[in-house]
C-alpha atoms as a PDB file:
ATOM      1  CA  UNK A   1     -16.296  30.270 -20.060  1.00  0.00           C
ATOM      2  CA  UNK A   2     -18.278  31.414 -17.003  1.00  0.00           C
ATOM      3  CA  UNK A   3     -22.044  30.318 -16.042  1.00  0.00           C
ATOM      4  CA  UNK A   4     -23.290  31.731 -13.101  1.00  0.00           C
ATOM      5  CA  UNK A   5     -23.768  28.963 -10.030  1.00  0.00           C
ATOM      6  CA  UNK A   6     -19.852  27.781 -10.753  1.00  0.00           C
ATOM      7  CA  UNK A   7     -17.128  27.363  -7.525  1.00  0.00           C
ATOM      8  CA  UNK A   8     -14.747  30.613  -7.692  1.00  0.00           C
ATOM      9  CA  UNK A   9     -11.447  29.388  -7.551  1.00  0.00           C
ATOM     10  CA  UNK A  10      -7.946  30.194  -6.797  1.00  0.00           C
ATOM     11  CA  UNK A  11      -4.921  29.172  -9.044  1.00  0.00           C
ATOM     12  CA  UNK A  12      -3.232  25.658  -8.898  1.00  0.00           C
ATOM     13  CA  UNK A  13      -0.778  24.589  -6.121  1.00  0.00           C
ATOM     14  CA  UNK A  14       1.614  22.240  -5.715  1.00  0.00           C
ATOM     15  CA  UNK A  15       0.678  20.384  -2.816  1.00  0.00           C
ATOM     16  CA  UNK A  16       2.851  17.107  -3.108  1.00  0.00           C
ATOM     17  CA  UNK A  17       4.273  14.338  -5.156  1.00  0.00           C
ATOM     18  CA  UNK A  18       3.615  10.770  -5.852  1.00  0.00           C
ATOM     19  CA  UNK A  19       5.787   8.600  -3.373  1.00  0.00           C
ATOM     20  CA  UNK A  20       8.689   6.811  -5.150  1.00  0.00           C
ATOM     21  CA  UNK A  21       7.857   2.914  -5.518  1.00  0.00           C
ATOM     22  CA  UNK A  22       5.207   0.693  -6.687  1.00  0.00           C
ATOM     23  CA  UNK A  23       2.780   4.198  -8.164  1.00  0.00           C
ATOM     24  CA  UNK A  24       4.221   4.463 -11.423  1.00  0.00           C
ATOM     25  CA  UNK A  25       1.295   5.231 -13.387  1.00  0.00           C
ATOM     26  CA  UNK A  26      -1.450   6.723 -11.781  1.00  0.00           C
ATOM     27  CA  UNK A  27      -4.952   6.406 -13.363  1.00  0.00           C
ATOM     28  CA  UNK A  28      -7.385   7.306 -10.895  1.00  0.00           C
ATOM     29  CA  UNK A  29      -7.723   9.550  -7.787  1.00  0.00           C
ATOM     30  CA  UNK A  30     -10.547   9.803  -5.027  1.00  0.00           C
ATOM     31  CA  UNK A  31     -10.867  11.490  -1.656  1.00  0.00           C
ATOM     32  CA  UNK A  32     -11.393   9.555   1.706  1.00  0.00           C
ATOM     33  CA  UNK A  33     -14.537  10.237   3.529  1.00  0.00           C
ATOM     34  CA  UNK A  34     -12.982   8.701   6.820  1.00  0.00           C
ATOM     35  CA  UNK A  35      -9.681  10.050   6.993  1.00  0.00           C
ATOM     36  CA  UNK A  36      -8.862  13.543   6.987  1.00  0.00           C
ATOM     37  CA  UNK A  37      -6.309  14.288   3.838  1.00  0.00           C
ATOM     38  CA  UNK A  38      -5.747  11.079   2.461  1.00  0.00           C
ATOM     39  CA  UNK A  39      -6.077  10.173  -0.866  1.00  0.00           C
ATOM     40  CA  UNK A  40      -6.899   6.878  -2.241  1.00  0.00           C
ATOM     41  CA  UNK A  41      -4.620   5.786  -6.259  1.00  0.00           C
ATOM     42  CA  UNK A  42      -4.163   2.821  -8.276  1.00  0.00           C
ATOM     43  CA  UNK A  43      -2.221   2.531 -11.064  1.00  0.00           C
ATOM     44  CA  UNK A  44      -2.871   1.894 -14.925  1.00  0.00           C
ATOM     45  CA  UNK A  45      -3.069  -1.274 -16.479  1.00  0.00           C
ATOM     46  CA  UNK A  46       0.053  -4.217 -16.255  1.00  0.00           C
ATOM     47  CA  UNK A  47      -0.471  -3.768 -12.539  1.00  0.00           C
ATOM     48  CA  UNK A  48      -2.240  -6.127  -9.889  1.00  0.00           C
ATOM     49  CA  UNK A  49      -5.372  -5.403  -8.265  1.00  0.00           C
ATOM     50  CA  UNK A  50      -4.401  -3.292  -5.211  1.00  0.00           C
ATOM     51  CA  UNK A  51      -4.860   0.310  -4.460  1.00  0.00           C
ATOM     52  CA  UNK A  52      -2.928   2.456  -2.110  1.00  0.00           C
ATOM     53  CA  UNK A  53      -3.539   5.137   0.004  1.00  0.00           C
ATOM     54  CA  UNK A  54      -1.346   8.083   0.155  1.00  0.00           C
ATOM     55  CA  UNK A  55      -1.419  11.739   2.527  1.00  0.00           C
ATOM     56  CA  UNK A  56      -1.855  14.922   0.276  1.00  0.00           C
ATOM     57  CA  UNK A  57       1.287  15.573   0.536  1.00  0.00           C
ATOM     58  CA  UNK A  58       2.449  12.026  -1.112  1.00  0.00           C
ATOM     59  CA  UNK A  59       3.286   9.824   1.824  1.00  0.00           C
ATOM     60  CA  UNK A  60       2.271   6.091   1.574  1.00  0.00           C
ATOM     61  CA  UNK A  61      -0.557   5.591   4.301  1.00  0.00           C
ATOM     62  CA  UNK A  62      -1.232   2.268   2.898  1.00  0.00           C
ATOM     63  CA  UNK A  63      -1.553  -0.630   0.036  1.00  0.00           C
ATOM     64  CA  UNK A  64      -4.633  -2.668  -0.069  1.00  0.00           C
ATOM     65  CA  UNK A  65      -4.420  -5.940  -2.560  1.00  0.00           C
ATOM     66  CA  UNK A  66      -8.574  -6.327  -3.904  1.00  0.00           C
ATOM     67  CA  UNK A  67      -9.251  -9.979  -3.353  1.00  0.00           C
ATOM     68  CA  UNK A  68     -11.782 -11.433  -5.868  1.00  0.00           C
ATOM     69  CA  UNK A  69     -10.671  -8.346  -8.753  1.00  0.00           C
ATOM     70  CA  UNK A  70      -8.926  -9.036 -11.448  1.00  0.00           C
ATOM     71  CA  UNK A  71      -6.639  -5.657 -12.768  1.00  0.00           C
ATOM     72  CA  UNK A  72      -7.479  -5.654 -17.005  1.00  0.00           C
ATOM     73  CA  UNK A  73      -7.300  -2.182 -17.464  1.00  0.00           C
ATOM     74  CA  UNK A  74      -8.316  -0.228 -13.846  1.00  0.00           C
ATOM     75  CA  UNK A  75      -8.862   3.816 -15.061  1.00  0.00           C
ATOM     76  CA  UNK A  76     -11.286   5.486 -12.332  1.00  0.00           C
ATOM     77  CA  UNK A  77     -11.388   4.839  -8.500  1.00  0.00           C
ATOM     78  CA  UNK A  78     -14.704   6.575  -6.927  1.00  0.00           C
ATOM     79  CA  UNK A  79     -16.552   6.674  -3.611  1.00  0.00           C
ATOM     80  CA  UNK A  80     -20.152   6.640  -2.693  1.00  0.00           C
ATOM     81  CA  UNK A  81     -22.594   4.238  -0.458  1.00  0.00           C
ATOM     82  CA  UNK A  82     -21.926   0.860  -0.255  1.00  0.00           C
ATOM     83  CA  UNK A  83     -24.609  -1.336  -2.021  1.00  0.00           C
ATOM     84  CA  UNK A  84     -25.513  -2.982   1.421  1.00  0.00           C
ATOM     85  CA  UNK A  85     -24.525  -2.434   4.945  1.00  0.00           C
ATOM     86  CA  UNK A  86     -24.562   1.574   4.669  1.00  0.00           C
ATOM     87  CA  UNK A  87     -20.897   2.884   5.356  1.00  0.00           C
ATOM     88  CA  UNK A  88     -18.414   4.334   2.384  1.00  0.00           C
ATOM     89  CA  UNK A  89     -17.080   2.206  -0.052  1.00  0.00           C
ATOM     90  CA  UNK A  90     -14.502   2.473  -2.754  1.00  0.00           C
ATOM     91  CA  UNK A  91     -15.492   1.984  -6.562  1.00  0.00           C
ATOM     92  CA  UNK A  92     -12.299   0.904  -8.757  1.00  0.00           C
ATOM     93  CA  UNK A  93     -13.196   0.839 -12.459  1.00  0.00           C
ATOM     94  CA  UNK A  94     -11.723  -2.347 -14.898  1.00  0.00           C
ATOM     95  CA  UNK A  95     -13.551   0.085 -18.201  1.00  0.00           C
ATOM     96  CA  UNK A  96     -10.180   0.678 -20.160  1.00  0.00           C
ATOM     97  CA  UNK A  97     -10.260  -0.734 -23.793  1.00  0.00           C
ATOM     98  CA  UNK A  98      -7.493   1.253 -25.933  1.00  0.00           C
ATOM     99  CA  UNK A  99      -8.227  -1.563 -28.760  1.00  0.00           C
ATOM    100  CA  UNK A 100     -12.054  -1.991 -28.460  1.00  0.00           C
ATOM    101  CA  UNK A 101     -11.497  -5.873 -27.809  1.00  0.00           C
ATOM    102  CA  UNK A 102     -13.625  -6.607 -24.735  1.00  0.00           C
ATOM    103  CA  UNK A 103     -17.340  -8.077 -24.276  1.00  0.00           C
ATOM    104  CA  UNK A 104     -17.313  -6.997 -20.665  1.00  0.00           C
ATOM    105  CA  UNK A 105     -16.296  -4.631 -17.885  1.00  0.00           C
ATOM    106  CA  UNK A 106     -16.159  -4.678 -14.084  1.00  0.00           C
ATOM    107  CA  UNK A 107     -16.347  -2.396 -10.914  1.00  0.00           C
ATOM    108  CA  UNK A 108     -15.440  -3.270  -7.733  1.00  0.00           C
ATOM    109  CA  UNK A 109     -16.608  -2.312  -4.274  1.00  0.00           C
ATOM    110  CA  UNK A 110     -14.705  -2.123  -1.545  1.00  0.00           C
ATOM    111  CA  UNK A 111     -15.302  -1.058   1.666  1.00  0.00           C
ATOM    112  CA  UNK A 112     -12.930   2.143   2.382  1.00  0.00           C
ATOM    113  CA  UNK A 113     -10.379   1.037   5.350  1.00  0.00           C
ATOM    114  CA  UNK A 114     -11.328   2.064   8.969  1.00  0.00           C
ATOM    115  CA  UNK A 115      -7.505   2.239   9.601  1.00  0.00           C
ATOM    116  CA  UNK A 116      -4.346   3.035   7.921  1.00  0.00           C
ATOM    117  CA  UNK A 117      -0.859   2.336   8.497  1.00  0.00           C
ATOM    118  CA  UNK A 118       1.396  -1.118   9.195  1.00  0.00           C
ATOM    119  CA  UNK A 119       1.619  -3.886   6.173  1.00  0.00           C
ATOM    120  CA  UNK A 120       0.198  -4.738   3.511  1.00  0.00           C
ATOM    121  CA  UNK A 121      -3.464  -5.978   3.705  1.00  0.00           C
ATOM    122  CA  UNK A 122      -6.168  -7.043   1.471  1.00  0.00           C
ATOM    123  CA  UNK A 123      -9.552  -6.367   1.348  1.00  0.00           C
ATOM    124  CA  UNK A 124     -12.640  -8.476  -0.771  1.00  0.00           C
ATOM    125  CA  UNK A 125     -14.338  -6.898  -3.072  1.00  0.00           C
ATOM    126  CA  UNK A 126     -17.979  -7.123  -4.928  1.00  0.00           C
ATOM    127  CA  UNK A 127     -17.663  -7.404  -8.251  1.00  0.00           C
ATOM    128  CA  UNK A 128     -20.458  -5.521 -10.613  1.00  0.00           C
ATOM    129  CA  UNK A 129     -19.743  -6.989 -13.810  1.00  0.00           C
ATOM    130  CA  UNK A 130     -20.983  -4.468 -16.749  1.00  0.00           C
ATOM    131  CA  UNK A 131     -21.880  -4.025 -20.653  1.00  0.00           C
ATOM    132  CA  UNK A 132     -22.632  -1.387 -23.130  1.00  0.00           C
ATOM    133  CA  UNK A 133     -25.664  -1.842 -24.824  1.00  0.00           C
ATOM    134  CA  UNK A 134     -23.793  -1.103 -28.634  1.00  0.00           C
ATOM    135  CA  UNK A 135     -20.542  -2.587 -27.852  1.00  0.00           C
ATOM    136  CA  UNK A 136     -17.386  -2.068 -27.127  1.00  0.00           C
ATOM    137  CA  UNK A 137     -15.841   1.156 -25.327  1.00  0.00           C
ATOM    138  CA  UNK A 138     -13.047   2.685 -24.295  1.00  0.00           C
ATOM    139  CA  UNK A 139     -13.263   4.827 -20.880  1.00  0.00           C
ATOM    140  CA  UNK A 140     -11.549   6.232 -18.147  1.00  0.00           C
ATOM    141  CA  UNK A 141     -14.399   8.007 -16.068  1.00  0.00           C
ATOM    142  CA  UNK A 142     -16.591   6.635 -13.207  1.00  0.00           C
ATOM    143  CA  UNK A 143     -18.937   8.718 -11.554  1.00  0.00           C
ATOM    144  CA  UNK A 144     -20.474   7.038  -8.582  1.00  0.00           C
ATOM    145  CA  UNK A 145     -23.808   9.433  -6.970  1.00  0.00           C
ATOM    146  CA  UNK A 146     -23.157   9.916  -3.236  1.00  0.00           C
ATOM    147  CA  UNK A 147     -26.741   9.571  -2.266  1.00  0.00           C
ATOM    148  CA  UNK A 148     -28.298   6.882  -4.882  1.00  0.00           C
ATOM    149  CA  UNK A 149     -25.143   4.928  -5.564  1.00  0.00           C
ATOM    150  CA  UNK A 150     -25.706   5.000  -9.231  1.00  0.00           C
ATOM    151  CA  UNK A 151     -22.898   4.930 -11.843  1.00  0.00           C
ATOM    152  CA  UNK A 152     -21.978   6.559 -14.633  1.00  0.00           C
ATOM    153  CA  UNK A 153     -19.215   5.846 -17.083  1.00  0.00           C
ATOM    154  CA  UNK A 154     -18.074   8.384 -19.810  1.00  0.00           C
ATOM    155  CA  UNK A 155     -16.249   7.189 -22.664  1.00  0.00           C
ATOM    156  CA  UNK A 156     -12.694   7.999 -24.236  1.00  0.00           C
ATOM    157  CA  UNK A 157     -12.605   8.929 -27.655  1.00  0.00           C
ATOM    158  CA  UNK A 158      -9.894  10.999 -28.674  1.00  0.00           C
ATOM    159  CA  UNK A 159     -11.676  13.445 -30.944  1.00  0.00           C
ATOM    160  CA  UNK A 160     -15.252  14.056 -31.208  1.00  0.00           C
ATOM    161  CA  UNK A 161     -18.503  12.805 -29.135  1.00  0.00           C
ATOM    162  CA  UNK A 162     -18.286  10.723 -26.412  1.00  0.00           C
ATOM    163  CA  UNK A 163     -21.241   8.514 -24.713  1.00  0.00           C
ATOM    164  CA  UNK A 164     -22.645   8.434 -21.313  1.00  0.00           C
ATOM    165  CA  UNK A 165     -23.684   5.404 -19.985  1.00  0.00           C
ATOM    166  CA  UNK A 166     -25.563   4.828 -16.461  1.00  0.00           C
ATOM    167  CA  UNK A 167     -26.528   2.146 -14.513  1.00  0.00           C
ATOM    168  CA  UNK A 168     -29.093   3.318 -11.775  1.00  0.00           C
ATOM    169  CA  UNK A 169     -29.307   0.557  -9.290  1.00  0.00           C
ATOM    170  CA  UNK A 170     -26.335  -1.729  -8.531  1.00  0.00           C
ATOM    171  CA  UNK A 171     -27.470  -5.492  -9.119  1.00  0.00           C
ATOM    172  CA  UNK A 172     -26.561  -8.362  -7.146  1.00  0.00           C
ATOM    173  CA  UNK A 173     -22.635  -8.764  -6.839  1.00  0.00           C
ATOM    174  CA  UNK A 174     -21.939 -11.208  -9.786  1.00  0.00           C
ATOM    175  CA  UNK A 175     -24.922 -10.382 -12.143  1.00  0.00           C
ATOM    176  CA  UNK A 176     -24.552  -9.239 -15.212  1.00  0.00           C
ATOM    177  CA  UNK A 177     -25.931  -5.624 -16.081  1.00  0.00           C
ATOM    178  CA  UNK A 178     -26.010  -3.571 -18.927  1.00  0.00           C
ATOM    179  CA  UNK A 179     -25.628  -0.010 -18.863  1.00  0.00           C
ATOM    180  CA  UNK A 180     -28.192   2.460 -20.166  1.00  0.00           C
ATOM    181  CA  UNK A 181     -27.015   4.715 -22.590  1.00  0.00           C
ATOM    182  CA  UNK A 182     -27.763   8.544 -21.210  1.00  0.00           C
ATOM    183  CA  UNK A 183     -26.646  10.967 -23.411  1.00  0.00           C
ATOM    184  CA  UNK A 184     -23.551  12.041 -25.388  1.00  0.00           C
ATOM    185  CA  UNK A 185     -20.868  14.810 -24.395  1.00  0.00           C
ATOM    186  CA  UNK A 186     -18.223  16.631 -26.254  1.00  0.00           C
ATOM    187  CA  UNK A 187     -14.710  18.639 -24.885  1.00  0.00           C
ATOM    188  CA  UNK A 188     -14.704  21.870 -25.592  1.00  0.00           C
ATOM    189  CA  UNK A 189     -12.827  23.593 -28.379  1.00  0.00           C
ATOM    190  CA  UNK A 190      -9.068  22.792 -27.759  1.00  0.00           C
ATOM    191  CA  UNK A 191      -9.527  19.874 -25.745  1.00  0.00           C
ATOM    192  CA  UNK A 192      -9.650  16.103 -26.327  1.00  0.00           C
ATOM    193  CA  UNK A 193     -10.789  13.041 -24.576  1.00  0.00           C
ATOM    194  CA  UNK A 194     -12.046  12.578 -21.090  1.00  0.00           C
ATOM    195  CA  UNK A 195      -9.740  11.217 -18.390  1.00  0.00           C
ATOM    196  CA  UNK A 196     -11.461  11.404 -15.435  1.00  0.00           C
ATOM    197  CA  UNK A 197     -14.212  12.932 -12.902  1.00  0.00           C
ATOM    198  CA  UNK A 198     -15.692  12.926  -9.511  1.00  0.00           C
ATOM    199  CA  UNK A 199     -19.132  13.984  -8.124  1.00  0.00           C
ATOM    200  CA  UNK A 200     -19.262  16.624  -5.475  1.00  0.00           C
ATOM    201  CA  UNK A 201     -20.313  14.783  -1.670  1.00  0.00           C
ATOM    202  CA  UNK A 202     -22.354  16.493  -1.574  1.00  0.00           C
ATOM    203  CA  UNK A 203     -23.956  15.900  -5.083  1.00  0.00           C
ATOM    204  CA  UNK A 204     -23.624  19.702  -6.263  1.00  0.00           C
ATOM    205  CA  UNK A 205     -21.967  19.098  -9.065  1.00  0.00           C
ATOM    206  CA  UNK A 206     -19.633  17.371 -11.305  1.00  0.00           C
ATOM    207  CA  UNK A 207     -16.380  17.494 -12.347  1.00  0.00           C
ATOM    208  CA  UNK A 208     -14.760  16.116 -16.052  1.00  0.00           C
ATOM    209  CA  UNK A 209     -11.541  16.418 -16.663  1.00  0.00           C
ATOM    210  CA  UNK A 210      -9.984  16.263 -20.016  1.00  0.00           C
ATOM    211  CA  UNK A 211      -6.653  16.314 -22.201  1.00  0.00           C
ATOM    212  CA  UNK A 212      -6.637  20.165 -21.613  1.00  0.00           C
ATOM    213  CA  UNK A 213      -9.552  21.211 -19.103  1.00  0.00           C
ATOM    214  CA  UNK A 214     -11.335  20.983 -15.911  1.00  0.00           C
ATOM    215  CA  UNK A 215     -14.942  21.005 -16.400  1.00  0.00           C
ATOM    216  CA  UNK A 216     -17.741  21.840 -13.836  1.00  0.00           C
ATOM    217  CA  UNK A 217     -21.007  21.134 -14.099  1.00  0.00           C
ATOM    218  CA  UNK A 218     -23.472  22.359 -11.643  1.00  0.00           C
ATOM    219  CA  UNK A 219     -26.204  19.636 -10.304  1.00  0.00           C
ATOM    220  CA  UNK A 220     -29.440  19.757  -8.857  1.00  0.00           C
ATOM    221  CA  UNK A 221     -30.372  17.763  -6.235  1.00  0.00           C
ATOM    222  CA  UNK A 222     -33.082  15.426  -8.193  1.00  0.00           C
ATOM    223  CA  UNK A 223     -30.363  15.078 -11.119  1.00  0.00           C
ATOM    224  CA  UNK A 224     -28.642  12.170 -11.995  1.00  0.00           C
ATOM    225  CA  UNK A 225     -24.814  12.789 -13.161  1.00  0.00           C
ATOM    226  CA  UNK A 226     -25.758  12.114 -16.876  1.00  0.00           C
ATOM    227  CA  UNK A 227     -28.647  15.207 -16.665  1.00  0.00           C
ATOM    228  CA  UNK A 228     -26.212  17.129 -15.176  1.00  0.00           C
ATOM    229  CA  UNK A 229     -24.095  16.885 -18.151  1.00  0.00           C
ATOM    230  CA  UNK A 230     -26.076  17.608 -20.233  1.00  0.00           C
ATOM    231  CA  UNK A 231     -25.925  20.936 -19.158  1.00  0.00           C
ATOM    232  CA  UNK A 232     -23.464  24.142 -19.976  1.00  0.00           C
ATOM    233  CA  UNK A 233     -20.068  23.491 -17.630  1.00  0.00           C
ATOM    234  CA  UNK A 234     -17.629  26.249 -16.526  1.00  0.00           C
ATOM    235  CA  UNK A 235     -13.759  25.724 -16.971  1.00  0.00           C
ATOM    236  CA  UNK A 236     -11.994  25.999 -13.599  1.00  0.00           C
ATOM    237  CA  UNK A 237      -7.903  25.652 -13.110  1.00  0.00           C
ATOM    238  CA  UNK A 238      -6.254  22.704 -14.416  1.00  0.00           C
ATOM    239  CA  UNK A 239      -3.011  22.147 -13.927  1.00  0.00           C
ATOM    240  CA  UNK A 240      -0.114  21.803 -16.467  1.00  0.00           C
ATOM    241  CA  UNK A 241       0.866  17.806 -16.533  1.00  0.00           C
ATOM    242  CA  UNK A 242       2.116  15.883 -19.258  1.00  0.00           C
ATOM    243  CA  UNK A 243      -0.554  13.346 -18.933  1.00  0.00           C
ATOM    244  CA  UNK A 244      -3.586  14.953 -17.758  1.00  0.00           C
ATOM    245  CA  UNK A 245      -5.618  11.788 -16.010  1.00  0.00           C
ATOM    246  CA  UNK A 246      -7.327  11.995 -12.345  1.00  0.00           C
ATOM    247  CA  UNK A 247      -9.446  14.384 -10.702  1.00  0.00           C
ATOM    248  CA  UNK A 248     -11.242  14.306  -7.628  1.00  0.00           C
ATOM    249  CA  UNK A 249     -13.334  16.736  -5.074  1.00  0.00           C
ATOM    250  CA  UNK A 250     -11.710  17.348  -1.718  1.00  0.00           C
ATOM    251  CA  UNK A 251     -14.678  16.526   1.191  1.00  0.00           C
ATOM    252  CA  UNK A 252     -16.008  19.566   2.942  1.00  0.00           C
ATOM    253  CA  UNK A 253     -15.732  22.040   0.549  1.00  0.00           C
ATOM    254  CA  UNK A 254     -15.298  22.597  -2.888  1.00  0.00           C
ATOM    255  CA  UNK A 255     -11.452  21.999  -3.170  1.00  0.00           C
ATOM    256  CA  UNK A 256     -10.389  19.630  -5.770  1.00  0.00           C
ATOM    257  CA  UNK A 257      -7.239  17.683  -6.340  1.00  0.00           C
ATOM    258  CA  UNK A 258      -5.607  16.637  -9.698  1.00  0.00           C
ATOM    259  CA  UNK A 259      -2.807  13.983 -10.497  1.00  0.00           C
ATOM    260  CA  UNK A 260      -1.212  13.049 -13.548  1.00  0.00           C
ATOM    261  CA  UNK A 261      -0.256   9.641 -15.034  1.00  0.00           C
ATOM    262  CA  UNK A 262       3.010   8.841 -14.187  1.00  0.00           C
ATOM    263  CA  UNK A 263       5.975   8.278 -11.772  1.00  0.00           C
ATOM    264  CA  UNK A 264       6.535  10.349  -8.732  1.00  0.00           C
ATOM    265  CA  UNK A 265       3.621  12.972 -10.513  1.00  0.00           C
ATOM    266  CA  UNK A 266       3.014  16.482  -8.685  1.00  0.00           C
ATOM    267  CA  UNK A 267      -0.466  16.527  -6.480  1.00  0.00           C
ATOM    268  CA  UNK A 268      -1.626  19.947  -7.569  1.00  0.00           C
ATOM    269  CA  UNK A 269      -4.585  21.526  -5.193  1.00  0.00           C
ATOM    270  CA  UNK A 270      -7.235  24.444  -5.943  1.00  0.00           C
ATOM    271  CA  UNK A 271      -9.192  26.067  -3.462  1.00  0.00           C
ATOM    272  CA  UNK A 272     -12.210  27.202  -4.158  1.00  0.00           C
ATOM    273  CA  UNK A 273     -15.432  29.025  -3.055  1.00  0.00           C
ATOM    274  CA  UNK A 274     -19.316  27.457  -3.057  1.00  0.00           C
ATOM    275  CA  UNK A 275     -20.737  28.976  -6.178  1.00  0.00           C
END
């Protein structure tokens, strides 16, 4: 489906592959905003708490251990302001729950490395720890707003409705907060269950990704990512992978990248137009 105000978009490319070694299953993709063409992963759960920076074309730039994080089930990595201090930071998302088991979540801040390249280094991390307000959830989608810093988590469920949850303001590293519930979403017809998504830098829009689809979802500049959902997306390219999981806007412009879970995955590319 079409809506007017959508990105027009080329066809997906083959831009790279996951480097052989320690990315075996990759569960969550986001852009740098410091260095041109890099791409920040982190694997699935049963790994430690590290990410690792690659170049589009799949060439380990770096691995970053997250001191203070523990690795329960990571799912989303995002990017937006850091809670204090100004600067980028990097959002990694402990929200996976296949069995429904846990009483809490956690994201973790990191500030996004100045530098690349040499051995491996680690870098401390805030730790938001996080609650649904109903219970237990399964999810694999952060959403962090560029401008605000608020997040918003959609849930995994692998038919039907899912809930969006958003927390507005990010409390004091080590409090306890509880998300607000914002609204509920549903795939469209021949799709299932939402793996991932990224907000625009710019805060135009959204993108969802699911078993199936890319969604967009255009967003106004006084929106939050949950209104913005609420409203009628357009399907743009998605690319054929086994394991459909991460997603994440390219910065200055309105290319977006897509990974799937998995060892030495393709990094597929579309280009696209402003709406």
């Amino acid at each position: 489906m079409r809506v007017s105000g959508c990105p027009r978009c080329a066809g997906v490319a083959r831009v790279g592959a996951l480097p052989e070694g320690d990315i075996d299953e990759c569960s969550g993709v986001v852009a740098s905003g410091l260095h041109p063409d890099v791409l920040y992963v982190h694997n699935d759960h049963g790994d430690d708490p590290r990410f690792f920076a690659i170049g589009l074309g799949g060439a380990l730039r770096a691995e970053v251990a997250v001191a203070g994080a523990a690795a329960i089930d990571w799912e989303d990595i995002a990017r937006g302001p850091c809670r204090t201090g100004g600067g980028s930071c990097l959002f990694l998302a402990d929200i996976g729950d296949n069995d429904g088991e846990r009483d809490s979540y956690a994201v973790y801040s990191v500030q996004e490395p100045d530098a690349l390249g040499g051995a491996p280094r680690a870098s401390t991390a805030e730790v938001f720890v996080i609650s649904y307000p109903d219970g237990s959830h399964d999810a694999e989608t952060l959403l962090v707003h560029p401008t605000t810093g608020a997040l918003t988590v959609v849930t995994k469920v692998n038919k039907g409705i899912s809930e969006i949850y958003e927390l507005p303001a990010l409390p004091a590293a080590g409090a306890p907060a509880t998300l607000v519930h914002a609204g509920s979403i549903q795939p469209p017809a021949g799709s299932a269950r939402f793996t991932g998504g990224d907000v625009h830098p710019d805060g135009a829009g959204v993108l969802l990704r699911t078993s199936s689809h890319v969604l967009y979802y255009p967003m106004a500049p006084d929106q939050t990512a949950a209104q913005a959902l609420a409203g009628s997306p357009c399907v743009l390219p998605s690319a054929d992978e086994e394991q459909a999981e991460a997603i994440a806007w390219m910065p200055g412009g309105w290319d977006y990248v897509m990974i799937g879970e998995g060892k030495k995955e393709p990094i597929h590319r579309v280009s696209c137009q402003a709406p």
